[in-house]
N, C-alpha and C. Protein backbone atom coordinates (compact mmCIF):
# COMPACT_ATOMS: atom_id res chain seq x y z
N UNK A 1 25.16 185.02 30.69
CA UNK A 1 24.76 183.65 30.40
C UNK A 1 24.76 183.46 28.88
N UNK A 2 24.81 182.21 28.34
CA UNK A 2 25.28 182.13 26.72
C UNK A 2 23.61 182.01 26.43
N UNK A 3 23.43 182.52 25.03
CA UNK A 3 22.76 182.81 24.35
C UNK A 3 22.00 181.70 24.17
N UNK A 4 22.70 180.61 23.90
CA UNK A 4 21.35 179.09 24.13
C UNK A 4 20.22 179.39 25.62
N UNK A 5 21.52 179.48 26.39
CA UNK A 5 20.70 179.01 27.77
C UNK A 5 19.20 180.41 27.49
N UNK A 6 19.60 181.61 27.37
CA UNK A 6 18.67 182.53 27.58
C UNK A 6 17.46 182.16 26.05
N UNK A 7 17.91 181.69 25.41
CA UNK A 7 16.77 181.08 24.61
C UNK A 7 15.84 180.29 24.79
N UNK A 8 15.87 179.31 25.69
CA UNK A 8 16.01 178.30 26.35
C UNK A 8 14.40 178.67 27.03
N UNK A 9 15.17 180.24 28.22
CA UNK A 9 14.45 180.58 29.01
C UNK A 9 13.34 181.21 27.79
N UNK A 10 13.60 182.19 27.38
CA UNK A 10 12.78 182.72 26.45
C UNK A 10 11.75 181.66 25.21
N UNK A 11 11.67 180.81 25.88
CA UNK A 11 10.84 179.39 24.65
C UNK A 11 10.44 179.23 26.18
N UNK A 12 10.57 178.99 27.10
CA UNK A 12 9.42 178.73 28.15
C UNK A 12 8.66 179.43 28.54
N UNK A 13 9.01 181.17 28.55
CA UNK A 13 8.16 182.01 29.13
C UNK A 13 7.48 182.39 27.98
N UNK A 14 7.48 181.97 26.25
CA UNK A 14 6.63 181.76 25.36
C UNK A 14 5.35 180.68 25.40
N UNK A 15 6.02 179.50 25.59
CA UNK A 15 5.34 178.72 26.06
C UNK A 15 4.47 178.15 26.95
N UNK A 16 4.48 178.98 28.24
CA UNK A 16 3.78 179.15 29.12
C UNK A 16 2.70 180.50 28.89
N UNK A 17 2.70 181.03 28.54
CA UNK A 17 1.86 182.19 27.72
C UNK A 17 1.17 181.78 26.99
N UNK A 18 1.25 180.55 26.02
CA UNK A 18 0.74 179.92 24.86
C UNK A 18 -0.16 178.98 25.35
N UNK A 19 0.61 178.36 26.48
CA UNK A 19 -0.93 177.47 27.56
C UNK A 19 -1.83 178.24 28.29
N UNK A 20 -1.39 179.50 28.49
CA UNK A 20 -2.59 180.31 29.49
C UNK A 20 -3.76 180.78 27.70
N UNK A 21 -3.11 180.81 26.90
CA UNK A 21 -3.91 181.56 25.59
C UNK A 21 -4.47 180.30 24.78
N UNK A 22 -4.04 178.70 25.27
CA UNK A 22 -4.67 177.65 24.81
C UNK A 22 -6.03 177.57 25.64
N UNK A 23 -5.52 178.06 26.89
CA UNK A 23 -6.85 178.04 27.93
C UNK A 23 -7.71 178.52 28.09
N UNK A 24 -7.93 179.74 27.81
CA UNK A 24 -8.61 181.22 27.60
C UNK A 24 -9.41 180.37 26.22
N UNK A 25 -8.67 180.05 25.09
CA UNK A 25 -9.43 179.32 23.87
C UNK A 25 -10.22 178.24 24.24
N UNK A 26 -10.36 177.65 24.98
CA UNK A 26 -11.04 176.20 25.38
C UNK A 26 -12.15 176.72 26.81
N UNK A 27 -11.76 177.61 27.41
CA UNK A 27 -12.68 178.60 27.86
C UNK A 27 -14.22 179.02 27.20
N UNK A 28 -13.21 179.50 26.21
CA UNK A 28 -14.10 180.31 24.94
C UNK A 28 -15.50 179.36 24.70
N UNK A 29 -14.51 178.36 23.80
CA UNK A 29 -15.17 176.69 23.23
C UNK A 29 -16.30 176.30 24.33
N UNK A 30 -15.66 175.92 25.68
CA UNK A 30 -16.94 175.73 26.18
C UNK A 30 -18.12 176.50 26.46
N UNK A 31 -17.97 177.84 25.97
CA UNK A 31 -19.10 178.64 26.70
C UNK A 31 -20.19 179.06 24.87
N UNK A 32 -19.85 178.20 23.81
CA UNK A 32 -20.44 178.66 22.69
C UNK A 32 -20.50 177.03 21.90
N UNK A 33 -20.74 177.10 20.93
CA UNK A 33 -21.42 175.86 20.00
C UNK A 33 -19.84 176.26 19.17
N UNK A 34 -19.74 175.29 18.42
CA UNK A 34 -18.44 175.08 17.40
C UNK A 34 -18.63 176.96 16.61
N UNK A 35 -17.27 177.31 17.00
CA UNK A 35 -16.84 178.63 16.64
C UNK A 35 -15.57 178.67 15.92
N UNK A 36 -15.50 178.55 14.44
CA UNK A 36 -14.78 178.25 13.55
C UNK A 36 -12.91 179.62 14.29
N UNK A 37 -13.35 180.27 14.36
CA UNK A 37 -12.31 181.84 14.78
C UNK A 37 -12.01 181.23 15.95
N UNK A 38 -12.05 180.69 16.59
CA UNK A 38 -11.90 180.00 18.14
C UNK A 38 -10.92 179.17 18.11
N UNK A 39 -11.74 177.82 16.98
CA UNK A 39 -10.82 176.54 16.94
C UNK A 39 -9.91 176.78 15.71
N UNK A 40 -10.07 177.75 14.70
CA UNK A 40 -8.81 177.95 14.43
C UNK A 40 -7.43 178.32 14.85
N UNK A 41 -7.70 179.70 15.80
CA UNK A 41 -6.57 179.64 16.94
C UNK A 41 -6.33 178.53 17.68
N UNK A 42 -6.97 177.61 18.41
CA UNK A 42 -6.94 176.25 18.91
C UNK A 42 -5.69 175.69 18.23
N UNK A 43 -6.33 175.42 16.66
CA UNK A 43 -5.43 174.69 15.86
C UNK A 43 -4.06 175.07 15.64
N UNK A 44 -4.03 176.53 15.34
CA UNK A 44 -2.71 177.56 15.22
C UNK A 44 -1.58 177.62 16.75
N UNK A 45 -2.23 177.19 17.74
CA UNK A 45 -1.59 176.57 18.97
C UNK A 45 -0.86 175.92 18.74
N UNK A 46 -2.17 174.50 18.65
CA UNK A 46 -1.23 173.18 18.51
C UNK A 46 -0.18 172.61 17.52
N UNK A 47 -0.90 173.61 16.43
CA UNK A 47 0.51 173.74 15.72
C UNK A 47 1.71 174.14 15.99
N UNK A 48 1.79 175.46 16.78
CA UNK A 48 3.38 175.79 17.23
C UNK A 48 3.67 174.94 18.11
N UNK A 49 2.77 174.20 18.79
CA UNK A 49 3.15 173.45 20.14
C UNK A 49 3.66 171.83 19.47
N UNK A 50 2.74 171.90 18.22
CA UNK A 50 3.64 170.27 17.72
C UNK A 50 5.07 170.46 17.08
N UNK A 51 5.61 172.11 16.80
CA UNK A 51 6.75 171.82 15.86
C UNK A 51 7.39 172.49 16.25
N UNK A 52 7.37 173.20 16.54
CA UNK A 52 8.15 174.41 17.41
C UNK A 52 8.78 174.00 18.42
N UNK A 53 8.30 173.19 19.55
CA UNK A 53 9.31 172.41 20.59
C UNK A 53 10.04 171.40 20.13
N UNK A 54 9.55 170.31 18.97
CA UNK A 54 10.25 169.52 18.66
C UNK A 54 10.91 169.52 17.14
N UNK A 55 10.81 170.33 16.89
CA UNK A 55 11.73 170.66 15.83
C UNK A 55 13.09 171.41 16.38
N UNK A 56 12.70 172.42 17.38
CA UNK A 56 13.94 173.62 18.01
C UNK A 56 14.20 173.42 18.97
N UNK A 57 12.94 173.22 20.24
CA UNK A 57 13.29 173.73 21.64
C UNK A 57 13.92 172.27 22.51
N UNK A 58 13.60 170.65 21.94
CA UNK A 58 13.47 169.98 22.79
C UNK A 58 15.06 169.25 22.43
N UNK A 59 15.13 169.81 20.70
CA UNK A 59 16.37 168.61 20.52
C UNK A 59 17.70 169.97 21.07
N UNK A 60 17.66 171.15 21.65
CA UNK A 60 18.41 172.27 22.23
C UNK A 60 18.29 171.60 23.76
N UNK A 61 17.37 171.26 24.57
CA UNK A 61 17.00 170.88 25.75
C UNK A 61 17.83 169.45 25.73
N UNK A 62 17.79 168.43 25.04
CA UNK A 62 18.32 167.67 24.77
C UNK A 62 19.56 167.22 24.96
N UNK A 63 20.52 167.98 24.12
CA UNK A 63 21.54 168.22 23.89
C UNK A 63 22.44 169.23 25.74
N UNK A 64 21.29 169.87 25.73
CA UNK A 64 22.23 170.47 27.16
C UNK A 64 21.95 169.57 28.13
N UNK A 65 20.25 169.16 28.16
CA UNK A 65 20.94 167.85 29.12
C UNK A 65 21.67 166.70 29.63
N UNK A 66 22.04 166.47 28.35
CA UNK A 66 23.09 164.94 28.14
C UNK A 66 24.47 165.51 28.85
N UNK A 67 24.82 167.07 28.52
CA UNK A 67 25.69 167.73 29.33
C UNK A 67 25.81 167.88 30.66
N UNK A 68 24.33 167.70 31.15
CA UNK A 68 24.03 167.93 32.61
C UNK A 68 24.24 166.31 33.31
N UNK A 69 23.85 165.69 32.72
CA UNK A 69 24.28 164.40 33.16
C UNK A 69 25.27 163.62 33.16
N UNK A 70 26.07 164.46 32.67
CA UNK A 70 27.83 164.41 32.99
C UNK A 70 28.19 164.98 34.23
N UNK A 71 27.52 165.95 34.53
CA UNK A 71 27.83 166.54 35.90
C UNK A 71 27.75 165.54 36.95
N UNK A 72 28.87 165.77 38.37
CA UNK A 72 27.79 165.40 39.90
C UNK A 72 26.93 165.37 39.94
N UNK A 73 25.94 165.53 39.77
CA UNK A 73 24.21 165.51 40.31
C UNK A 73 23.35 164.62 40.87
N UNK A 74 22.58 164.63 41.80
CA UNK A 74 21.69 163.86 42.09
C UNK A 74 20.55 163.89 41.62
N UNK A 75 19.66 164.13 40.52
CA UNK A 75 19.12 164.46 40.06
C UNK A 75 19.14 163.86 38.31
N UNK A 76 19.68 162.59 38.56
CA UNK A 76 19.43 162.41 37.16
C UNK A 76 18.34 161.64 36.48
N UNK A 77 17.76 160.85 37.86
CA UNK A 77 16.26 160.62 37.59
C UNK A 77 15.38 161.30 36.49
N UNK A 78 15.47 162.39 37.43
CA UNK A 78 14.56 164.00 37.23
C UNK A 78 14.88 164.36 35.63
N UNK A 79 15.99 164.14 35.22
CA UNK A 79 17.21 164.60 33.85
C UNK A 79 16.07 163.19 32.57
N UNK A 80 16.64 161.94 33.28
CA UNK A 80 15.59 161.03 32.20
C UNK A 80 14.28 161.04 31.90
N UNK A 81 13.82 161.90 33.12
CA UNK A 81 12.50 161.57 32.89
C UNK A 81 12.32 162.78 31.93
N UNK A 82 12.56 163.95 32.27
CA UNK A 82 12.39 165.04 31.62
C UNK A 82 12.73 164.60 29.86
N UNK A 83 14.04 164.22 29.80
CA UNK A 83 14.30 163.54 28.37
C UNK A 83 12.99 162.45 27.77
N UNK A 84 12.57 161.55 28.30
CA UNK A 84 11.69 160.52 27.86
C UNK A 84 10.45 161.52 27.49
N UNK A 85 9.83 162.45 28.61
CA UNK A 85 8.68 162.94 28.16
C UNK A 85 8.42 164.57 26.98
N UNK A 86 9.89 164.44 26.89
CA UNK A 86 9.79 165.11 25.04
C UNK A 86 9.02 164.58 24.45
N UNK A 87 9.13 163.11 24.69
CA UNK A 87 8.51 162.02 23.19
C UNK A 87 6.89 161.84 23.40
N UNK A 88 6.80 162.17 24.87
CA UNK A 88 5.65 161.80 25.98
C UNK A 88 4.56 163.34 25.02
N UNK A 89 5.01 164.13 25.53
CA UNK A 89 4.57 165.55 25.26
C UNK A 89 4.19 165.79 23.22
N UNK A 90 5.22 165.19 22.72
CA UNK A 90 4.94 165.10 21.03
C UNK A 90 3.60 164.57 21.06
N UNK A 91 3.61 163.11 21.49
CA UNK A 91 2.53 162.82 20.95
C UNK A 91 1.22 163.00 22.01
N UNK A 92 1.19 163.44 23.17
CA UNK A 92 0.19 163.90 23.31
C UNK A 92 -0.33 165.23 22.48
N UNK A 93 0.74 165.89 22.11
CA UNK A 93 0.69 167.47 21.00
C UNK A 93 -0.26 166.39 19.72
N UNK A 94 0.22 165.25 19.32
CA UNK A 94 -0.60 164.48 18.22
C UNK A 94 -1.77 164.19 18.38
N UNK A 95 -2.07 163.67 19.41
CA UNK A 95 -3.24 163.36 20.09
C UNK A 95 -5.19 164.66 20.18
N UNK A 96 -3.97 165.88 20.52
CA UNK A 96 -4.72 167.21 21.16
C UNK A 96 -4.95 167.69 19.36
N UNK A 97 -4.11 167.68 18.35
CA UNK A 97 -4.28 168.36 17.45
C UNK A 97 -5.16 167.34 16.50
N UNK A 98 -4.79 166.18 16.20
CA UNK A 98 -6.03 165.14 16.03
C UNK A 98 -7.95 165.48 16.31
N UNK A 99 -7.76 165.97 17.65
CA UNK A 99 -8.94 165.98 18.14
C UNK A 99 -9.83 167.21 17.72
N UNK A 100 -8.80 168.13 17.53
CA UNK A 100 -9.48 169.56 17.09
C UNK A 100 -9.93 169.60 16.02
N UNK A 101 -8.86 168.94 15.16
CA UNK A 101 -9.33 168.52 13.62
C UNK A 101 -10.53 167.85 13.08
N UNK A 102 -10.61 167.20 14.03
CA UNK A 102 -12.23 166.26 13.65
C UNK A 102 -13.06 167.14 14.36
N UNK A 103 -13.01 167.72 15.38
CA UNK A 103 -14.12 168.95 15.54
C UNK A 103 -13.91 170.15 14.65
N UNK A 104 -13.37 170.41 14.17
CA UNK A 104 -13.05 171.52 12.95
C UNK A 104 -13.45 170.58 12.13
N UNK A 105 -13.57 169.81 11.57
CA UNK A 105 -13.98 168.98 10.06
C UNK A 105 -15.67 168.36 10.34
N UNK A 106 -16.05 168.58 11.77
CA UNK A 106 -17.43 168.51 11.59
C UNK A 106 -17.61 166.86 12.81
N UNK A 107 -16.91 166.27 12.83
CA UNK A 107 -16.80 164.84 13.70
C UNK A 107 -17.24 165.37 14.67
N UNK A 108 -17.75 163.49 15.10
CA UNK A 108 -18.50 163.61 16.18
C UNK A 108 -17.28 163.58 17.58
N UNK A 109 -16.88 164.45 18.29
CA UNK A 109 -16.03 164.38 19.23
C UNK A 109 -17.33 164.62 20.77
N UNK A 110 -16.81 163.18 21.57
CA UNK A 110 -17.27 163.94 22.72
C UNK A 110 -17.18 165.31 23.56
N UNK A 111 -17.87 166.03 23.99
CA UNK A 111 -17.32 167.14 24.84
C UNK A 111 -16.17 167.01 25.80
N UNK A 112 -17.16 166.05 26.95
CA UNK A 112 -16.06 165.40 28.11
C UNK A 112 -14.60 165.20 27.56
N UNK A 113 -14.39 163.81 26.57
CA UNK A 113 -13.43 163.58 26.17
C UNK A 113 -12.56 164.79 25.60
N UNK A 114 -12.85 165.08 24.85
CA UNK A 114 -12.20 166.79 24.23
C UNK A 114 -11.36 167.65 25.44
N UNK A 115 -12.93 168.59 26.25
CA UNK A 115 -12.37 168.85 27.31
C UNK A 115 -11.06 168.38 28.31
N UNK A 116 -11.80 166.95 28.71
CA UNK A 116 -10.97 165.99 29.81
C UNK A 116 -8.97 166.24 29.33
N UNK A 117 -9.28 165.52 27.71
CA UNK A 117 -8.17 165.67 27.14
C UNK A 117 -7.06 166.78 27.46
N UNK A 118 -7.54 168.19 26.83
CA UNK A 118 -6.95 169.28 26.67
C UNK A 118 -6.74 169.56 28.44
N UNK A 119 -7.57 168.96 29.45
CA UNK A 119 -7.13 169.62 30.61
C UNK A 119 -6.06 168.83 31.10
N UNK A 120 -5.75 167.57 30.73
CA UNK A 120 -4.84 166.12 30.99
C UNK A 120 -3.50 167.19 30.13
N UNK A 121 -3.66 167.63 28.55
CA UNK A 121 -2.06 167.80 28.35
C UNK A 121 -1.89 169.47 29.12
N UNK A 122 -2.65 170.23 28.98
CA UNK A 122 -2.26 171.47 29.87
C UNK A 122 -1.41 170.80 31.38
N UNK A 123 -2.11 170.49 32.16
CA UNK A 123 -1.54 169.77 33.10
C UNK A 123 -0.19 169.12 32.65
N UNK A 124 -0.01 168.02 31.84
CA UNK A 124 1.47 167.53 31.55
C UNK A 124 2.33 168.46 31.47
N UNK A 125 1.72 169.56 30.21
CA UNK A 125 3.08 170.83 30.02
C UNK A 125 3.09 171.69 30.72
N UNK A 126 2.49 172.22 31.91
CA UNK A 126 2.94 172.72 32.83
C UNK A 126 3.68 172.02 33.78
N UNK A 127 3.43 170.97 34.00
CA UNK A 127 4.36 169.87 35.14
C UNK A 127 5.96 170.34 34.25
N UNK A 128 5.86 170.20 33.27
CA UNK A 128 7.40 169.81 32.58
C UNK A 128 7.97 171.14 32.31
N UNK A 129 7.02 171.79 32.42
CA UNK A 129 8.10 173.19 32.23
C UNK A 129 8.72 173.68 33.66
N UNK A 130 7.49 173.43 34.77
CA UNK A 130 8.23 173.92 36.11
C UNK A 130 9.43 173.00 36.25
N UNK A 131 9.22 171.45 36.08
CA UNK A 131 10.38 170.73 36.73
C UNK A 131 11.66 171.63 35.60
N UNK A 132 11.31 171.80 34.31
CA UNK A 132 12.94 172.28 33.96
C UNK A 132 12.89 173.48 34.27
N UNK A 133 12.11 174.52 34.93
CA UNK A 133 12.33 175.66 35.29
C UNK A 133 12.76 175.82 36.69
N UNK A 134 12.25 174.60 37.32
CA UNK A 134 12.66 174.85 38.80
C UNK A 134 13.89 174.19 39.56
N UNK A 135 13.99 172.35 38.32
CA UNK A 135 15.26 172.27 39.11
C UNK A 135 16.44 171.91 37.50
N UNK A 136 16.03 172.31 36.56
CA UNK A 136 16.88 171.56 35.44
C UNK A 136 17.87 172.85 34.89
N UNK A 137 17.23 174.15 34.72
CA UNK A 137 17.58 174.99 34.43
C UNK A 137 18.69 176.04 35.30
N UNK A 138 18.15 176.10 36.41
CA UNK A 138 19.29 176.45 37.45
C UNK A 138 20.49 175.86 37.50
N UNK A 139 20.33 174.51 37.60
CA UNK A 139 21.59 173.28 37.59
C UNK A 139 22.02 173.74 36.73
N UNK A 140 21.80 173.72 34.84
CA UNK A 140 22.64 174.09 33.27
C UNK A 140 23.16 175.65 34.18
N UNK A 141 22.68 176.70 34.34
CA UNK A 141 23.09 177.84 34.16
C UNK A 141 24.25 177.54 35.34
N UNK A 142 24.16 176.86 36.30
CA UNK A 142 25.42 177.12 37.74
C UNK A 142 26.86 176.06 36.96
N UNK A 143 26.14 174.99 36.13
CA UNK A 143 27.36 173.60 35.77
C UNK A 143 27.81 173.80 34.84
N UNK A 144 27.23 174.25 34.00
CA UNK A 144 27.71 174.03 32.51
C UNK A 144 28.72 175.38 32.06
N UNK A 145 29.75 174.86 31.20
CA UNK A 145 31.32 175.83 31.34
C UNK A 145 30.90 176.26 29.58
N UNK A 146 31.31 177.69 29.68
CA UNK A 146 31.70 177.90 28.36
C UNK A 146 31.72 177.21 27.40
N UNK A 147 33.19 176.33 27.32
CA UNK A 147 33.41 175.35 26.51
C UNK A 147 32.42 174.26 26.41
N UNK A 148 31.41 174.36 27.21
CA UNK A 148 30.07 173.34 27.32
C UNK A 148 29.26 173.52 26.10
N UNK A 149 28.76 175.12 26.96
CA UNK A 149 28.30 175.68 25.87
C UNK A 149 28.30 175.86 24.18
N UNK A 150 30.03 176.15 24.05
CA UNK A 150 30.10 175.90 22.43
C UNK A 150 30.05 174.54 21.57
N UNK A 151 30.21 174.09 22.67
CA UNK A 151 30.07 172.21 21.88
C UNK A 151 28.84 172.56 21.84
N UNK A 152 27.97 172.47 22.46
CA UNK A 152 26.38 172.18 22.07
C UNK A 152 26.04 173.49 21.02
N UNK A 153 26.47 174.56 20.95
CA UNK A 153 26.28 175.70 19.82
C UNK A 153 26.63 174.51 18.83
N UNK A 154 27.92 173.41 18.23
CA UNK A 154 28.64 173.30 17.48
C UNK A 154 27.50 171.90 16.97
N UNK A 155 27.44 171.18 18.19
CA UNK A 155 26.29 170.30 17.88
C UNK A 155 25.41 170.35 17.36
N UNK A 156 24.47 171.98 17.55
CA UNK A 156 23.22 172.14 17.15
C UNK A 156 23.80 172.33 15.68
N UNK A 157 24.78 173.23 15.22
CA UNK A 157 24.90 173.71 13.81
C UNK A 157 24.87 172.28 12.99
N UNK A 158 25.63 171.47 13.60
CA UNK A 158 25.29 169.72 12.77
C UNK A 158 24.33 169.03 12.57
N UNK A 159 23.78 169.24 13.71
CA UNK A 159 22.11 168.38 13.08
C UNK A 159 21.08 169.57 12.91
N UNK A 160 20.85 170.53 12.88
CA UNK A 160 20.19 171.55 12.48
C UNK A 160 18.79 171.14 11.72
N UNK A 161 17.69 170.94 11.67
CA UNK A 161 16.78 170.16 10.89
C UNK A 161 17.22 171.69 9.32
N UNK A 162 17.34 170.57 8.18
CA UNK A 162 16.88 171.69 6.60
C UNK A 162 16.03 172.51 7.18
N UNK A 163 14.83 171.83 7.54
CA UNK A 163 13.46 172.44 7.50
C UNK A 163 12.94 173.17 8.00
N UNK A 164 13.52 173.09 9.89
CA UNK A 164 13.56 173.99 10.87
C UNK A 164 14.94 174.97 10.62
N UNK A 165 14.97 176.04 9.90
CA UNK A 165 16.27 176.79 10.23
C UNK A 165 15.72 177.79 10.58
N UNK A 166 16.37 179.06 10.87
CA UNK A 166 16.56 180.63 11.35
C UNK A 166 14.78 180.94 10.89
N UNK A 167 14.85 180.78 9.47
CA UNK A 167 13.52 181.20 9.14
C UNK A 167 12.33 180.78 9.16
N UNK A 168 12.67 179.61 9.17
CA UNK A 168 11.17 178.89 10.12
C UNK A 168 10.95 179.50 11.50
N UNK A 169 11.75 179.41 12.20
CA UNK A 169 11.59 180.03 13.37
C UNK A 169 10.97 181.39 13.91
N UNK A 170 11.78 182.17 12.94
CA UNK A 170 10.83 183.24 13.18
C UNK A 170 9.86 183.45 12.52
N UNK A 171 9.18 182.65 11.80
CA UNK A 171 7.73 182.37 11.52
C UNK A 171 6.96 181.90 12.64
N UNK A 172 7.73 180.88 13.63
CA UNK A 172 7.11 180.25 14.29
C UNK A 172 7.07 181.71 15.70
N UNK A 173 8.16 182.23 15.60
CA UNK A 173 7.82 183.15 16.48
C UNK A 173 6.78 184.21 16.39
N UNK A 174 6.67 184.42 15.24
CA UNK A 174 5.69 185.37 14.71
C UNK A 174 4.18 184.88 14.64
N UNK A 175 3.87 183.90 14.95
CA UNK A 175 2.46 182.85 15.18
C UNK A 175 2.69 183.03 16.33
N UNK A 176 3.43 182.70 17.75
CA UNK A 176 3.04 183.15 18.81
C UNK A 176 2.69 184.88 19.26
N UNK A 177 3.29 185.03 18.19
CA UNK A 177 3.72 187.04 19.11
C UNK A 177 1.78 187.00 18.28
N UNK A 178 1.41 186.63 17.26
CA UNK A 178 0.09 186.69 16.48
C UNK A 178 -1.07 186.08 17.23
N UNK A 179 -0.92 184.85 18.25
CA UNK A 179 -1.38 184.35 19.10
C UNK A 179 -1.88 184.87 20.84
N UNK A 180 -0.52 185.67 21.30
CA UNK A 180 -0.71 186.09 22.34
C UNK A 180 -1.24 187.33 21.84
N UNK A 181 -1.11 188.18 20.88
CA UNK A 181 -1.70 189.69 20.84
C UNK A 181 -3.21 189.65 20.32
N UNK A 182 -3.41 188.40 19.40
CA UNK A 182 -5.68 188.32 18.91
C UNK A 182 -6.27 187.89 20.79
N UNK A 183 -5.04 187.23 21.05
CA UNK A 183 -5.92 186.60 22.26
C UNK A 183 -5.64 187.99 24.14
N UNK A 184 -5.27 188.31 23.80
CA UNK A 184 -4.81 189.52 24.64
C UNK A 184 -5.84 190.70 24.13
N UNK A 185 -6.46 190.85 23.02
CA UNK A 185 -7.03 191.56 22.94
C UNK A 185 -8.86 192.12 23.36
């Protein structure tokens, strides 16, 4: 399989690790009074979770799906919706990291609301990772041809964010591998 697609996979089974270790943190939170070492990881989350998908993983997702919707498929519902709630998922990521911040800066945040919140986007990003894990991802790996593939390699090298390149990334990878191993421990 080409090296996007298995990236692809490898940013979800990151990412799904990163919501079980957002959860375990909000776990934490509720069972203690404001714990600065807590909601800093909190914050160090929502940080990879605000830039990291939409800087790398969503405009890569993106791009192969517009491919997929060239295909036969019945399933292109499933294809838009998944596309629309990139934008859906950003700013709830705005929303969740907002909120931590004013409880890290001392604001008055409700509990409920806080809580309620963080259990509303866990819920969203797990919905969106199974639907592209269960029916979006199978479809790219069975439809999409070689020559598919290198157009979208050729695509990504063109719009490439400055900001997001090679080495951002593995910074950003290195905050999760730093994330799952304090919180694993």
């Amino acid at each position: 399989m080409h090296s996007i697609y298995r990236q692809l996979c490898c940013d979800h089974k990151h990412m799904q690790r990163l919501l079980e270790v957002f959860e375990g943190l909000l776990e934490q939170l509720t069972k203690q009074e404001r714990d600065p070492a807590t909601l800093g990881m909190i914050l160090e989350a929502l940080d990879y979770f605000s830039v990291y998908p939409d800087q790398w993983h969503h405009p890569i997702e993106d791009l192969v799906f517009e491919h997929l919707l060239g295909k036969p498929v019945d399933v292109r519902d499933v294809i838009n919706k998944t596309l629309k709630e990139h934008h859906a998922i950003a700013a709830a990521t705005r929303k969740m990291s907002k909120l931590f911040n004013a409880v890290a800066n001392d604001a008055a945040v409700e509990r409920e609301a806080l809580f309620g919140a963080a259990r509303e986007y866990i819920d969203l990003q797990r919905r969106h990772l199974q639907r592209e894990n269960e029916i979006l991802l199978p479809l790219v790996a069975d439809l999409l041809t070689i020559d598919e593939w290198n157009a979208i390699q050729d695509r990504l090298r063109e719009q490439q964010s400055v900001h997001f390149n090679a080495g951002v990334k593995r910074l950003y990878d290195a905050m999760y591998e730093t994330l799952a191993e304090e919180t694993a421990a």
